[in-house]
Protein backbone atom coordinates (compact mmCIF):
# COMPACT_ATOMS: atom_id res chain seq x y z
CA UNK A 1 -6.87 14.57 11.73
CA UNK A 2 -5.93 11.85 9.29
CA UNK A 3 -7.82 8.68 8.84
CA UNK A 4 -6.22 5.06 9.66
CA UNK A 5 -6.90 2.15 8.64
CA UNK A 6 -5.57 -1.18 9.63
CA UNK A 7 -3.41 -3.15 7.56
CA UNK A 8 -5.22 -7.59 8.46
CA UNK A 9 -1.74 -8.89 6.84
CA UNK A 10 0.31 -7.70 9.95
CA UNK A 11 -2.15 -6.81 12.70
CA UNK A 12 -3.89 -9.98 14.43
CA UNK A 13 -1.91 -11.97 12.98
CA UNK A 14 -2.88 -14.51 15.98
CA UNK A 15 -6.77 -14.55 14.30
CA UNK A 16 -7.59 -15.98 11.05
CA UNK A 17 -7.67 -13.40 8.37
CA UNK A 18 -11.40 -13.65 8.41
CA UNK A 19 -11.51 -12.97 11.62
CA UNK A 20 -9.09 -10.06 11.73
CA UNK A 21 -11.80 -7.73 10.51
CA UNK A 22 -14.05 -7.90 13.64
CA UNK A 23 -10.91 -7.40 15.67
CA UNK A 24 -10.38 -4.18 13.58
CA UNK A 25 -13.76 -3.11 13.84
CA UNK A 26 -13.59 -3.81 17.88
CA UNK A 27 -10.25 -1.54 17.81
CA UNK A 28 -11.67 1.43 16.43
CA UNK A 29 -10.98 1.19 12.97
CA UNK A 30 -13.32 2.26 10.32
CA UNK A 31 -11.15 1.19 7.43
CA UNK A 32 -8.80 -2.10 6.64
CA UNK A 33 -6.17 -3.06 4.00
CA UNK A 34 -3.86 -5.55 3.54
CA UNK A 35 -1.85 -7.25 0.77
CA UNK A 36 -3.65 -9.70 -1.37
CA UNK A 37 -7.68 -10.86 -1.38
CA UNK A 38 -7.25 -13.41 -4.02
CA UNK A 39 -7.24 -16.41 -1.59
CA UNK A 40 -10.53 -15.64 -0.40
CA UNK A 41 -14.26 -15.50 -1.89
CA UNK A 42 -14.93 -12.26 -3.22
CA UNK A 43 -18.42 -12.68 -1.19
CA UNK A 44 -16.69 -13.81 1.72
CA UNK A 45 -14.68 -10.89 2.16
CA UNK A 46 -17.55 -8.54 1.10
CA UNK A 47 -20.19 -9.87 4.03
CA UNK A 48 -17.15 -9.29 6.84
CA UNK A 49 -17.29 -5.51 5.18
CA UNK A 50 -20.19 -5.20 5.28
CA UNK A 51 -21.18 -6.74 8.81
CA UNK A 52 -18.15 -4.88 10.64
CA UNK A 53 -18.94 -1.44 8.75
CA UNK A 54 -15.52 -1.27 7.51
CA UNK A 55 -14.44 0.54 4.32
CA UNK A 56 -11.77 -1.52 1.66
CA UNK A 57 -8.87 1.45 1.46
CA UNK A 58 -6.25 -0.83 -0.84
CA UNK A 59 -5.09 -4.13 -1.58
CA UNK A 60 -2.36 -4.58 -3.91
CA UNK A 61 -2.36 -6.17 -7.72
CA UNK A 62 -1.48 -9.90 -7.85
CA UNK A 63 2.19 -10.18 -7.19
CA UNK A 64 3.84 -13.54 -8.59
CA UNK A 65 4.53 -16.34 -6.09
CA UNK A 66 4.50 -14.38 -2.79
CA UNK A 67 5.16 -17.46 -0.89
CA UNK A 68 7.89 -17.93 -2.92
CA UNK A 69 9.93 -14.72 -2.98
CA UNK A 70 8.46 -13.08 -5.76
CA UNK A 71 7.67 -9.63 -4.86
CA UNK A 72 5.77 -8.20 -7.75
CA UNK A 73 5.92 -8.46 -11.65
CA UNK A 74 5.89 -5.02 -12.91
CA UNK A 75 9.08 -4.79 -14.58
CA UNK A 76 9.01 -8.32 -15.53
CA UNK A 77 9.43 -7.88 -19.37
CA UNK A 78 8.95 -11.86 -19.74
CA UNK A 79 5.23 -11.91 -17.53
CA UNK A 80 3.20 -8.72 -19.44
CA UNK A 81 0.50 -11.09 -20.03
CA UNK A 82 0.24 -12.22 -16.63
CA UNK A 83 0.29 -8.97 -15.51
CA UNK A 84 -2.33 -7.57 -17.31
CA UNK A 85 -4.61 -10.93 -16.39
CA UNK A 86 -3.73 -9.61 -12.80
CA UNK A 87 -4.88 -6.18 -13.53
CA UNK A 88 -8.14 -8.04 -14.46
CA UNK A 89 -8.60 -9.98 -11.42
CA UNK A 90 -7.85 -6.88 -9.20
CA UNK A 91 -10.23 -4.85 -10.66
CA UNK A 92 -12.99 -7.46 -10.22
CA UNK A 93 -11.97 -7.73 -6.59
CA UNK A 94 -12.20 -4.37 -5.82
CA UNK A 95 -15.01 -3.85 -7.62
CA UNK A 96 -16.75 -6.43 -5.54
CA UNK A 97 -15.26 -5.18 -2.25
CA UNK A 98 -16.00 -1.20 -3.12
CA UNK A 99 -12.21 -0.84 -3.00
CA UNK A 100 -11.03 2.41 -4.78
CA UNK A 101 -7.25 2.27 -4.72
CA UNK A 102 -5.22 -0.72 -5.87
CA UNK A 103 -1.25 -0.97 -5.31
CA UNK A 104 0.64 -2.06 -8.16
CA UNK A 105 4.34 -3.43 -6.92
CA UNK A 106 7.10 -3.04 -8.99
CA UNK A 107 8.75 -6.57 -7.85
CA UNK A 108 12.32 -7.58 -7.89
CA UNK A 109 14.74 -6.62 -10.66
CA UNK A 110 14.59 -9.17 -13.42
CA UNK A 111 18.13 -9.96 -15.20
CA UNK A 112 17.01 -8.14 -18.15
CA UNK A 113 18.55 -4.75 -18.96
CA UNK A 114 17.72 -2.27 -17.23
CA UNK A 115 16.46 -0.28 -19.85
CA UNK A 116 14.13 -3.04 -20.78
CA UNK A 117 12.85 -3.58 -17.17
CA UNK A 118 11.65 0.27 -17.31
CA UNK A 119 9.70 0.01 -20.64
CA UNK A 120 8.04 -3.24 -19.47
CA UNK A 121 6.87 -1.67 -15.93
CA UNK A 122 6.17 1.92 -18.27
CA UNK A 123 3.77 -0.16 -20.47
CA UNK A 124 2.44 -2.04 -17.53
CA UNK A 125 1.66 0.66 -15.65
CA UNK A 126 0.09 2.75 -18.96
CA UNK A 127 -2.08 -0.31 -19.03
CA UNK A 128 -2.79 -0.68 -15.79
CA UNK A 129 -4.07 3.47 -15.15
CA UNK A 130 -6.33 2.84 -18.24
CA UNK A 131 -8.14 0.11 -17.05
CA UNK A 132 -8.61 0.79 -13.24
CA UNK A 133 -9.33 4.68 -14.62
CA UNK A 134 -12.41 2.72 -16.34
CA UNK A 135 -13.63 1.11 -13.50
CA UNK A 136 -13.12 4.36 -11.28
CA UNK A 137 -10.45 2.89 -9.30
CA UNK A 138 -6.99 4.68 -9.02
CA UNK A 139 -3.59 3.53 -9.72
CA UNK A 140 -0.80 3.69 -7.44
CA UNK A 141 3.21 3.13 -6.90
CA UNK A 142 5.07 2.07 -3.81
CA UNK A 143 8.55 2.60 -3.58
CA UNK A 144 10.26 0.19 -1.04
CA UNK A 145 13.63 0.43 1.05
CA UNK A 146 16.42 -1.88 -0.18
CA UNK A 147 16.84 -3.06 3.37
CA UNK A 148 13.74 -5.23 3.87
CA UNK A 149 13.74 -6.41 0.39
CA UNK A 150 17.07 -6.11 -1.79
CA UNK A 151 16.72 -5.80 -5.17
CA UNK A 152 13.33 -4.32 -5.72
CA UNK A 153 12.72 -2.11 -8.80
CA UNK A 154 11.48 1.04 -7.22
CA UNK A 155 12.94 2.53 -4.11
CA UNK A 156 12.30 6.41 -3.77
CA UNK A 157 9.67 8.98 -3.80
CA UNK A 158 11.46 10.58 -6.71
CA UNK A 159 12.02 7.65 -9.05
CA UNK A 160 8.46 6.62 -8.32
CA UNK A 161 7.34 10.27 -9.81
CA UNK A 162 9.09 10.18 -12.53
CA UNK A 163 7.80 7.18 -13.55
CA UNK A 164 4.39 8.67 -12.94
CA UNK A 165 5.44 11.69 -15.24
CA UNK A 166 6.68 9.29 -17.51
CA UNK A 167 3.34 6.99 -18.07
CA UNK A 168 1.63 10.58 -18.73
CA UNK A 169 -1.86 9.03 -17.08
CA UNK A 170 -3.97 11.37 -14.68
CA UNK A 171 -4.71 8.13 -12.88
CA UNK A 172 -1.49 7.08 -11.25
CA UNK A 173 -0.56 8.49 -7.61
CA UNK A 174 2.18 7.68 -5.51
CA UNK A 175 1.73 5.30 -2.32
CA UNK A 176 3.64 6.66 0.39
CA UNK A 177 4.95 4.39 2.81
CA UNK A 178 6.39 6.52 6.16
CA UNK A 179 8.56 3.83 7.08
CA UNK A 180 10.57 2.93 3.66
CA UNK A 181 11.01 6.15 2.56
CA UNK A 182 12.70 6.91 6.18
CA UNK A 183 15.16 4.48 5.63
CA UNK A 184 15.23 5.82 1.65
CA UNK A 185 15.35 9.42 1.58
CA UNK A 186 13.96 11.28 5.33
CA UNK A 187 12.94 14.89 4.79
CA UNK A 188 9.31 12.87 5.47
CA UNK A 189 7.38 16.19 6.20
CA UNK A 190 8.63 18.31 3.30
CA UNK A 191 8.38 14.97 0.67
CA UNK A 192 4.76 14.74 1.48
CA UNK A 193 3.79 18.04 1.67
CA UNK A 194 5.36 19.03 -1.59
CA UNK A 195 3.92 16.01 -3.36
CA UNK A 196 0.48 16.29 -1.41
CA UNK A 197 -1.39 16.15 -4.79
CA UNK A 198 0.05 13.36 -6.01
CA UNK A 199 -0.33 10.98 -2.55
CA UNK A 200 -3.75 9.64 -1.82
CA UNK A 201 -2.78 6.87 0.47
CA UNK A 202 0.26 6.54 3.05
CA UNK A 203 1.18 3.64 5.35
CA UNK A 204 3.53 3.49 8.62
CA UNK A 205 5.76 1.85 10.90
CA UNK A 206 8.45 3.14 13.45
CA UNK A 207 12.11 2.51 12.25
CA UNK A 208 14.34 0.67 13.53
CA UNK A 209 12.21 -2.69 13.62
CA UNK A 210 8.89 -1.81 11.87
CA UNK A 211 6.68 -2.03 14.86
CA UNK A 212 4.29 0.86 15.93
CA UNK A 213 4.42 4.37 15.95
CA UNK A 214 6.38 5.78 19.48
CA UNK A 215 8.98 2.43 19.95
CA UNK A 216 11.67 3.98 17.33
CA UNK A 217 13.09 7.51 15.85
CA UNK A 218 9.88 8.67 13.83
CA UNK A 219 8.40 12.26 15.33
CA UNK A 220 4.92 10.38 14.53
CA UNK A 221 3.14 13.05 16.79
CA UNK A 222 4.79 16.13 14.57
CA UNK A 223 3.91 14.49 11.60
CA UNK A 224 0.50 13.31 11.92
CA UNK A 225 -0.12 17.01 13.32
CA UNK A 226 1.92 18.05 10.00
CA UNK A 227 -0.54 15.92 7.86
CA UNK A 228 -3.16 17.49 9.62
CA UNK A 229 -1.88 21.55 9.21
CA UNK A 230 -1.55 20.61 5.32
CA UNK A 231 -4.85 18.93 4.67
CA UNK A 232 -4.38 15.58 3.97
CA UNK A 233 -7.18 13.81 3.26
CA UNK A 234 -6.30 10.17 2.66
CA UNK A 235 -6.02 6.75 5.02
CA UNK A 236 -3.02 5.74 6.36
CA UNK A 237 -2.58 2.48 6.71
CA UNK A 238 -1.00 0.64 10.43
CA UNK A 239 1.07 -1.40 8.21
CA UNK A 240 3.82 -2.65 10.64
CA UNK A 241 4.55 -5.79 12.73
CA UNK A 242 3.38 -5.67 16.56
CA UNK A 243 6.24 -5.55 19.10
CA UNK A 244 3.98 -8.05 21.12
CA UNK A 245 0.32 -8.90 20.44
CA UNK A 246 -1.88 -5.87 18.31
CA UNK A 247 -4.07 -5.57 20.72
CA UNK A 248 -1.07 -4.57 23.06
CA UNK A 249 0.55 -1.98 20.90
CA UNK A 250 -2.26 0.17 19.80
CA UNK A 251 -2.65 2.73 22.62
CA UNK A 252 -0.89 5.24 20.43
CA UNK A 253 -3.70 5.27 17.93
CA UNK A 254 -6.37 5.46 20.32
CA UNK A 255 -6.89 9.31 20.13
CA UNK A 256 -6.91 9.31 16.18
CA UNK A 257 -9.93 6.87 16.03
């Protein structure tokens, strides 16, 4: 059955992130992810790993002002340098952490040409591959719905592969997020299963209202047993908001872990 792990940027969000990892390890959970480390010691992060017995699936790449909006910098043709510091500072993280996927985020479209936003996220993403390919980390995509967050670059499964075609690397893989690509494209169990190569990681939420699996339209039962018939053998990460506390809303995942 596939493997989930639980995403400490949306579940317990009534904890301190430190303290969201024993919560996950209390849960069940053998694995976490969530979207940034960088605001946290490196050894910090590493002893609550290593104390809880939990495995680092993912984070993502530094992502421009978060706080702020900002949403990635990917196709940013103006912030290449800062994106390749980023690419730096991930790897050390996850080096630290014994994380072996990072998420690189495309971000919001710039008001360059379009043209010009592609060969900027092309060359970041070229870049990026090489590097994390050296430090035995892969590389990977995450196309978004244009619901949640207008404007970003990279919305389906197919632009997001032929990007991937187009960087040429063998160390570039599609995320692939249940829950946007719903609201994207459907045809979820076909998508993944003819693409199965080329996903290593997925993540979830029910849709309408991106809380857990069973409380909107998404056959989660089918699918997971889908994932399952075909082989899958990545995480999946419980990226979604609780409909009341985590804690409350986790009896669907209780037979998987």
């Amino acid at each position: 059955m596939p493997k989930f792990c639980a995403n400490l940027s949306f579940l317990w969000n009534e904890h301190s992130f430190i303290d969201r990892f024993a919560a996950a390890a209390k849960a069940g959970f053998k694995g976490v992810e969530y979207l940034f480390p960088y605001d946290f010691d490196k050894d910090q992060i590493r002893e609550q790993l290593d104390r809880h017995k939990l495995v680092q699936v993912l984070h993502n790449l530094p992502a421009g002002d978060w706080a702020n909006g900002e949403r990635g910098i990917g196709c940013h043709p103006a912030r290449v340098g800062e994106f390749q510091d980023g690419v730096g500072k991930a790897i050390e993280y996850a080096t630290a952490l014994g994380c072996k996927q990072l998420n690189c985020l495309a971000g919001l479209c710039p008001d360059d040409p379009e043209d010009r936003q592609r060969a900027a996220f092309v060359a970041n993403l070229k870049f990026a591959a090489l590097k994390t390919k050296e430090a035995g980390i892969k590389l990977l995509i995450e196309p978004i719905n244009t619901i949640d967050i207008p404007g970003f670059y990279l919305n389906t499964s197919r632009q997001a592969l032929e990007l991937i075609d187009e960087v040429g690397s063998e160390n570039i893989f599609l995320q692939y997020d249940i829950y946007h690509m719903q609201i994207m494209e459907g045809d979820l169990a076909r998508t993944i299963e003819k693409n199965l190569a080329r996903i290593p990681h997925m993540q979830l939420a029910d849709n309408p209202g991106r809380n857990e699996p069973g409380t909107g339209e998404i056959n989660y039962p089918f699918l997971f047993g889908h994932l399952d018939r075909i082989g899958y053998a990545g995480w999946i990460g419980c990226e979604y908001k609780p409909k009341t506390t985590t804690d409350a809303g986790l009896g669907w995942v209780q037979r998987y872990l």
